[in-house]
PDB file of N, CA and C in Angstrom:
ATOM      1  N   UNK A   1     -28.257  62.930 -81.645  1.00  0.00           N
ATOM      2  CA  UNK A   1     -27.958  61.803 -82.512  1.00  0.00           C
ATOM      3  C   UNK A   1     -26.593  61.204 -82.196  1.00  0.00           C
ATOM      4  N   UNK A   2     -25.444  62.061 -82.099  1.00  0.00           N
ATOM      5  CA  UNK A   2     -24.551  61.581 -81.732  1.00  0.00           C
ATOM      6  C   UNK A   2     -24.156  60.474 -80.326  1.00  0.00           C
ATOM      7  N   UNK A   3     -25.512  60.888 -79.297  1.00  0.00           N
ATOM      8  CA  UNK A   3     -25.448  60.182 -77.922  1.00  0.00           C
ATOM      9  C   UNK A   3     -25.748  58.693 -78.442  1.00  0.00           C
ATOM     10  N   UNK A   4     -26.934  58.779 -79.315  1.00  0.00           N
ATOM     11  CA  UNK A   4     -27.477  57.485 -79.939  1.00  0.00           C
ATOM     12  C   UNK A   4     -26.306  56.734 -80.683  1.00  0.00           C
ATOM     13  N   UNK A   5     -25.739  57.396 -81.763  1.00  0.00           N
ATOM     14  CA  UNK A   5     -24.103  56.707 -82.214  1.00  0.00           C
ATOM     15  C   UNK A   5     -23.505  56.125 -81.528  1.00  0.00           C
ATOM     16  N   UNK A   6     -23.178  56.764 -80.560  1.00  0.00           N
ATOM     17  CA  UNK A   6     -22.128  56.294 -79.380  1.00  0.00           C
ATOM     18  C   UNK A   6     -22.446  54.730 -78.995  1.00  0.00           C
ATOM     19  N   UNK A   7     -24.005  55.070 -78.161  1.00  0.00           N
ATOM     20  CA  UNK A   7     -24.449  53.463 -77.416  1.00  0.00           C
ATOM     21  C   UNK A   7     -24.513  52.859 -78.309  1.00  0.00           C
ATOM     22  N   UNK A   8     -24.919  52.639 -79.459  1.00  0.00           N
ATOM     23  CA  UNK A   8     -24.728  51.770 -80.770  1.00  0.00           C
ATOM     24  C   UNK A   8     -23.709  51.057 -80.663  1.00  0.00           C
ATOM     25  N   UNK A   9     -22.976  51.764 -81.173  1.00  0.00           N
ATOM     26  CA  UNK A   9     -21.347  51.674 -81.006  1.00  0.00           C
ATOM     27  C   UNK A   9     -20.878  50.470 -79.995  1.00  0.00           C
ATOM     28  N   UNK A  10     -21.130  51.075 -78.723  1.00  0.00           N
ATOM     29  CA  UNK A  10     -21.098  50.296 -77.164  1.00  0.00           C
ATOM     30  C   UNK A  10     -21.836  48.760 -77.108  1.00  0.00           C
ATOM     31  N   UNK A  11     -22.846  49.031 -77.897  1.00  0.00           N
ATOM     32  CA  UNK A  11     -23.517  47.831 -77.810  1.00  0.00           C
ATOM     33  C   UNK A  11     -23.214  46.812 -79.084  1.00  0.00           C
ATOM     34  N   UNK A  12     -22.904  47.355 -79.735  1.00  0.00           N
ATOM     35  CA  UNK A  12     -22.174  46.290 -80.793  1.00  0.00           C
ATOM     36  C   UNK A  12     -20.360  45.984 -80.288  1.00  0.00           C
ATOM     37  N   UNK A  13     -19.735  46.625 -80.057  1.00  0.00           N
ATOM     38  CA  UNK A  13     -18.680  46.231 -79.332  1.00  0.00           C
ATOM     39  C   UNK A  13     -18.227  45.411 -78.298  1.00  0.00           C
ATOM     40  N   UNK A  14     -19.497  45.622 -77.350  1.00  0.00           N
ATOM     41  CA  UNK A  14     -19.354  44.616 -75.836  1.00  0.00           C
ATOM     42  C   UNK A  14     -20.103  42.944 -76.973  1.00  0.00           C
ATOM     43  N   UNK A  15     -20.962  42.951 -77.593  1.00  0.00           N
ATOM     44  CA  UNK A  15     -21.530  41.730 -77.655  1.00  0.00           C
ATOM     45  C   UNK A  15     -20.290  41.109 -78.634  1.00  0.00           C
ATOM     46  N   UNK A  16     -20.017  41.875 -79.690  1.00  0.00           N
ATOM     47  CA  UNK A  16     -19.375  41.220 -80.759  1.00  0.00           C
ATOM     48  C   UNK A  16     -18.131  40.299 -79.634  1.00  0.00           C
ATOM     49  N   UNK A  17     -17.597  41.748 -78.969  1.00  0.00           N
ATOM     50  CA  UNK A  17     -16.539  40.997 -77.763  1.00  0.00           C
ATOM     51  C   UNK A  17     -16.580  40.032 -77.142  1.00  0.00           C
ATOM     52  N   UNK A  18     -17.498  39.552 -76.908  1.00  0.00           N
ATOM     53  CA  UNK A  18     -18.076  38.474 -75.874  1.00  0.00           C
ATOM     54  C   UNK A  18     -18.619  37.099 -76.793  1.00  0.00           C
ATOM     55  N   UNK A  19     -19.549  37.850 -77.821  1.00  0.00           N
ATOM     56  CA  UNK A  19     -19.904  36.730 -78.109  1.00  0.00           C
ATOM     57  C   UNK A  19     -19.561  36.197 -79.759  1.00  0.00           C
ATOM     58  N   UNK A  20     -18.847  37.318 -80.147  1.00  0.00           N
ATOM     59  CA  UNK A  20     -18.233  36.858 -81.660  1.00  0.00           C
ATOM     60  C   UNK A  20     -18.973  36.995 -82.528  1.00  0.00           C
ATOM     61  N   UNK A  21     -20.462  37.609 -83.059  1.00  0.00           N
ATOM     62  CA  UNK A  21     -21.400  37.780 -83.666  1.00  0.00           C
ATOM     63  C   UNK A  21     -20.697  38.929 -84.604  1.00  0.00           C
ATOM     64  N   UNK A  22     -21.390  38.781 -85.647  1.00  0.00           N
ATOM     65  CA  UNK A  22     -20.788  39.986 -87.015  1.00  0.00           C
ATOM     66  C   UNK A  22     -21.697  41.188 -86.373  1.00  0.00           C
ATOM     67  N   UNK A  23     -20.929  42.186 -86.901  1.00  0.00           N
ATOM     68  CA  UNK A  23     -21.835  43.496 -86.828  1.00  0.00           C
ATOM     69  C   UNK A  23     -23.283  42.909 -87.486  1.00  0.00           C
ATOM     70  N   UNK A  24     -23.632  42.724 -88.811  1.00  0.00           N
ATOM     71  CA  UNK A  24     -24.225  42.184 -88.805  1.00  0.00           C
ATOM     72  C   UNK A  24     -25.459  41.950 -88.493  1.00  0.00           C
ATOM     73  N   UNK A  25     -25.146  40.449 -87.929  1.00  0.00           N
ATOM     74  CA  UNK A  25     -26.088  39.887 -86.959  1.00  0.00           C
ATOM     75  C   UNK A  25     -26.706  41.032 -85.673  1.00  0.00           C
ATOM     76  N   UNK A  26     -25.639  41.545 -85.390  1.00  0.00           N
ATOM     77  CA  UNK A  26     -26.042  42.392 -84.469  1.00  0.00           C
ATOM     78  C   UNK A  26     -27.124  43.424 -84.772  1.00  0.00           C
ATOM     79  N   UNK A  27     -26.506  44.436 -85.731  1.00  0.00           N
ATOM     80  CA  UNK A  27     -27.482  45.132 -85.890  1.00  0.00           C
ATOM     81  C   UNK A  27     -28.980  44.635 -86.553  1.00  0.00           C
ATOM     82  N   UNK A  28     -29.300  43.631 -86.762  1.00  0.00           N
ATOM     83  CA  UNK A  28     -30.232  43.005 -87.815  1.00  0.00           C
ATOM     84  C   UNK A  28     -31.422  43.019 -85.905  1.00  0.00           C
ATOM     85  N   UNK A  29     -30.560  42.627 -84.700  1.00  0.00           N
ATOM     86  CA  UNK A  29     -31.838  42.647 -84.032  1.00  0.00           C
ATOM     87  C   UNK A  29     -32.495  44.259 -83.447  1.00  0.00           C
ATOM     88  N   UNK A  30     -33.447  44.041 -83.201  1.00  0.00           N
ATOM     89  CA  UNK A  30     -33.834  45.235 -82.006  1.00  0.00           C
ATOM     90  C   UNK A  30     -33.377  45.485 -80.992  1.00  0.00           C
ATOM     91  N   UNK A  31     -33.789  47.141 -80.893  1.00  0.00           N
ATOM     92  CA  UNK A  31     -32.277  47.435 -79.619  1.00  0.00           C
ATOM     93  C   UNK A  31     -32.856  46.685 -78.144  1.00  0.00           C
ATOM     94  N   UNK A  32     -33.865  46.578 -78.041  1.00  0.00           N
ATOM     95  CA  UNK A  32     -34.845  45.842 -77.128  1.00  0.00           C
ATOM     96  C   UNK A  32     -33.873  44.660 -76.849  1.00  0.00           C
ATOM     97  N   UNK A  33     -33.689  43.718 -77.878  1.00  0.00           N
ATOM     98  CA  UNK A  33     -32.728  42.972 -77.906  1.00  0.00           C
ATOM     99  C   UNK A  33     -31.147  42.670 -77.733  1.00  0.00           C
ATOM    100  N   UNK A  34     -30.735  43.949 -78.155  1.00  0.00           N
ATOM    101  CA  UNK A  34     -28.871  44.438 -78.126  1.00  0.00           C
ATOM    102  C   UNK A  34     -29.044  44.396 -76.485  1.00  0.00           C
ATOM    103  N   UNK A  35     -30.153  45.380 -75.760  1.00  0.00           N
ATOM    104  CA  UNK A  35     -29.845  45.959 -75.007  1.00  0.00           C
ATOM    105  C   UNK A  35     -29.776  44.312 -73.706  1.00  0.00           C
ATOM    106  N   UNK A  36     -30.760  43.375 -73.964  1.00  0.00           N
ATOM    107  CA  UNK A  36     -30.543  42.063 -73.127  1.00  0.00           C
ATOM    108  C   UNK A  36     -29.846  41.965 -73.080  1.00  0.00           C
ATOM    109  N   UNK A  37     -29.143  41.099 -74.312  1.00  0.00           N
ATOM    110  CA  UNK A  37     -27.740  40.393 -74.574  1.00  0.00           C
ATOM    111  C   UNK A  37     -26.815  41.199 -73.912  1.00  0.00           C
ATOM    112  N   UNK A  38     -26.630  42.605 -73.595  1.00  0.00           N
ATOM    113  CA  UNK A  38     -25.557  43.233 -72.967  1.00  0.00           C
ATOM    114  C   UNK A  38     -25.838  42.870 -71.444  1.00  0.00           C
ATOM    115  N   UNK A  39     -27.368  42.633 -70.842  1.00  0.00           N
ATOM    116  CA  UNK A  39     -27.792  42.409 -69.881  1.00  0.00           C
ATOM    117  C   UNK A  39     -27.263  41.155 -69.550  1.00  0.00           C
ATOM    118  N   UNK A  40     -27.882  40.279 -70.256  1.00  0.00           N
ATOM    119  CA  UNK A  40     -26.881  38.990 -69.485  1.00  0.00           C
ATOM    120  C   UNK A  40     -25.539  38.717 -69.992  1.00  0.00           C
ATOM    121  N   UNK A  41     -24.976  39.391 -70.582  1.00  0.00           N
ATOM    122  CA  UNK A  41     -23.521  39.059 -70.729  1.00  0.00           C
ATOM    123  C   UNK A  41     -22.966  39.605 -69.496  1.00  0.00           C
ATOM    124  N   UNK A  42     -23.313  41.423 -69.083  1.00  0.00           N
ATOM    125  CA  UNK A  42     -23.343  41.730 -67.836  1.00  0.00           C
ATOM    126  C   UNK A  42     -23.343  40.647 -66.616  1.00  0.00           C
ATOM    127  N   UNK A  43     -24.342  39.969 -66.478  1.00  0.00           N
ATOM    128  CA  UNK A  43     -24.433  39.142 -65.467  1.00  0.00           C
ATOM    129  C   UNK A  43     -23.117  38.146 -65.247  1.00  0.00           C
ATOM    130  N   UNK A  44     -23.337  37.837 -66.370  1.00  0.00           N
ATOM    131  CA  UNK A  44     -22.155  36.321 -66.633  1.00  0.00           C
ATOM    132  C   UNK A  44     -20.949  36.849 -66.215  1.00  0.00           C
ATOM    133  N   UNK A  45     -20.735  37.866 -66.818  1.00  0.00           N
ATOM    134  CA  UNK A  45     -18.845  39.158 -66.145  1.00  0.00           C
ATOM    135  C   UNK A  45     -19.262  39.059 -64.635  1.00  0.00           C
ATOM    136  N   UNK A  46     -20.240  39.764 -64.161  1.00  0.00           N
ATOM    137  CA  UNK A  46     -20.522  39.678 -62.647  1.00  0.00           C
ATOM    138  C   UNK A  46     -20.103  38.423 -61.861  1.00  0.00           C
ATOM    139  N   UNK A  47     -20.624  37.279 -62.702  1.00  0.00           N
ATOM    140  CA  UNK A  47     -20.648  36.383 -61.443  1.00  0.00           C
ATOM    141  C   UNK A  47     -19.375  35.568 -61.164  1.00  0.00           C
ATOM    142  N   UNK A  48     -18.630  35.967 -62.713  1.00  0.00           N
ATOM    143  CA  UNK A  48     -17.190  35.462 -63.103  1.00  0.00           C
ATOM    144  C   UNK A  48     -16.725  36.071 -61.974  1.00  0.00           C
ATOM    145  N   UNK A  49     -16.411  37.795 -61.510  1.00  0.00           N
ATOM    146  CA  UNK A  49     -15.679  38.365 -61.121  1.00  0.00           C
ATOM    147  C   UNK A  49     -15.773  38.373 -59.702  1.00  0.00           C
ATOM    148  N   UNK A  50     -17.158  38.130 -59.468  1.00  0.00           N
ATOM    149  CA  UNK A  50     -17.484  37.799 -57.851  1.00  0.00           C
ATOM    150  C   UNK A  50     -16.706  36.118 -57.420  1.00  0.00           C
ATOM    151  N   UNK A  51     -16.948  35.565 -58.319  1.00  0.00           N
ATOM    152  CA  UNK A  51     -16.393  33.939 -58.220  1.00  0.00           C
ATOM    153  C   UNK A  51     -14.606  34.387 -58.042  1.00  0.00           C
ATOM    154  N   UNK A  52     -14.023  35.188 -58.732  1.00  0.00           N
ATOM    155  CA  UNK A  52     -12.697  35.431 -58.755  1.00  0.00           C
ATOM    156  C   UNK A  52     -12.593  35.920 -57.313  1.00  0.00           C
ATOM    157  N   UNK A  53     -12.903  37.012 -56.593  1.00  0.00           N
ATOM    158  CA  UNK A  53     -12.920  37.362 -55.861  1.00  0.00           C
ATOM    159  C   UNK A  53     -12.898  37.257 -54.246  1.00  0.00           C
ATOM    160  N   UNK A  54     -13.611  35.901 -54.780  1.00  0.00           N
ATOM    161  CA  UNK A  54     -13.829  35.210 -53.359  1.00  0.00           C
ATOM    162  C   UNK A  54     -13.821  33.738 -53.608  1.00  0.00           C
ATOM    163  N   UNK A  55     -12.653  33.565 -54.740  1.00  0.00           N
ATOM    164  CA  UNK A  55     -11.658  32.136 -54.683  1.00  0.00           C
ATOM    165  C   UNK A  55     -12.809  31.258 -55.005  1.00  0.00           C
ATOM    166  N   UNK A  56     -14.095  31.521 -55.359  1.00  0.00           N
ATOM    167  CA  UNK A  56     -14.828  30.309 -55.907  1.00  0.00           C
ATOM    168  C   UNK A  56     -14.153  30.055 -57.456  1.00  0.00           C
ATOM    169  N   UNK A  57     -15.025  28.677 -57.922  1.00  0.00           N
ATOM    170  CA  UNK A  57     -14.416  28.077 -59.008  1.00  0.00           C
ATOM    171  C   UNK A  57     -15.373  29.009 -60.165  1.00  0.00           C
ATOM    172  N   UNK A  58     -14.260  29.097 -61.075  1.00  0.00           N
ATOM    173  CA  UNK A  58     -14.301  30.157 -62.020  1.00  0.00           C
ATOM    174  C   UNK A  58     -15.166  29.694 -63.312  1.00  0.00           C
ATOM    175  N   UNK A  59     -16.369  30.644 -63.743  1.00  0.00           N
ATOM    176  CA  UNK A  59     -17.317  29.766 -64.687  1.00  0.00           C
ATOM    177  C   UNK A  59     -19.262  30.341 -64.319  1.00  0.00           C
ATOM    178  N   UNK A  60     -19.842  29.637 -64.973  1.00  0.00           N
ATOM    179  CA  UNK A  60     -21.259  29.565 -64.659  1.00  0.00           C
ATOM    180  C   UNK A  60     -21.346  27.959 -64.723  1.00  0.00           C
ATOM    181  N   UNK A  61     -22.070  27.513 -63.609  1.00  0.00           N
ATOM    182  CA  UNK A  61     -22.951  26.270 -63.325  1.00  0.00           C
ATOM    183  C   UNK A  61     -23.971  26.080 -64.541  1.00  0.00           C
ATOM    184  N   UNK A  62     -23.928  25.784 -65.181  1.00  0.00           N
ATOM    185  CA  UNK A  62     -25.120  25.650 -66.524  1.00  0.00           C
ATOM    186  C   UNK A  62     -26.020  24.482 -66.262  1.00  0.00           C
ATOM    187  N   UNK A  63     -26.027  23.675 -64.674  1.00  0.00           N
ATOM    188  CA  UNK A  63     -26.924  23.258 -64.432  1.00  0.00           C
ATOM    189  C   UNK A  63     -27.721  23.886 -63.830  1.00  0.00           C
ATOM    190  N   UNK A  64     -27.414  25.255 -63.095  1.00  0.00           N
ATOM    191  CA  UNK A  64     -28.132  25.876 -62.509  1.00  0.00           C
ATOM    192  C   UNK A  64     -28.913  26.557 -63.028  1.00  0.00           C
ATOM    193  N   UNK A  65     -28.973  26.530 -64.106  1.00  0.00           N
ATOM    194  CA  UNK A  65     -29.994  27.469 -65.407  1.00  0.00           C
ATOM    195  C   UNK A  65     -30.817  27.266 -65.765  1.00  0.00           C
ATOM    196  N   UNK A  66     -30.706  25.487 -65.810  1.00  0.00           N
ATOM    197  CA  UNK A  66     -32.285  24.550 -66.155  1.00  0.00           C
ATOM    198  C   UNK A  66     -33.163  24.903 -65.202  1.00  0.00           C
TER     199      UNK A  66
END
């Protein structure tokens, strides 16, 4: 139980961090759900840090999404 506490924990922390949502909101979805939102927030850090990395312009293309 305690392992389960923990990622809880983890997963309400990284989203609230990122995306400003109340505990809350958070816990109100399924972990099915926590566990995305950590997925593409993941991504979005990735592509930030790869863009840093190799002097591209810093951001996501949000035309590239359509």
């Amino acid at each position: 139980m305690a392992a389960v506490s923990g990622r809880l924990y983890e997963e309400i922390a990284f989203i609230a961090y990122h995306l400003h949502w109340s505990r809350a909101d958070i816990l109100s979805m399924a972990h099915s759900e926590r566990r995305r939102w950590c997925e593409e927030i993941s991504k979005i850090n990735d592509k930030i840090n790869a863009a840093e990395d190799s002097n591209q312009p810093r951001g996501i293309d949000i035309r590239a999404l359509g």
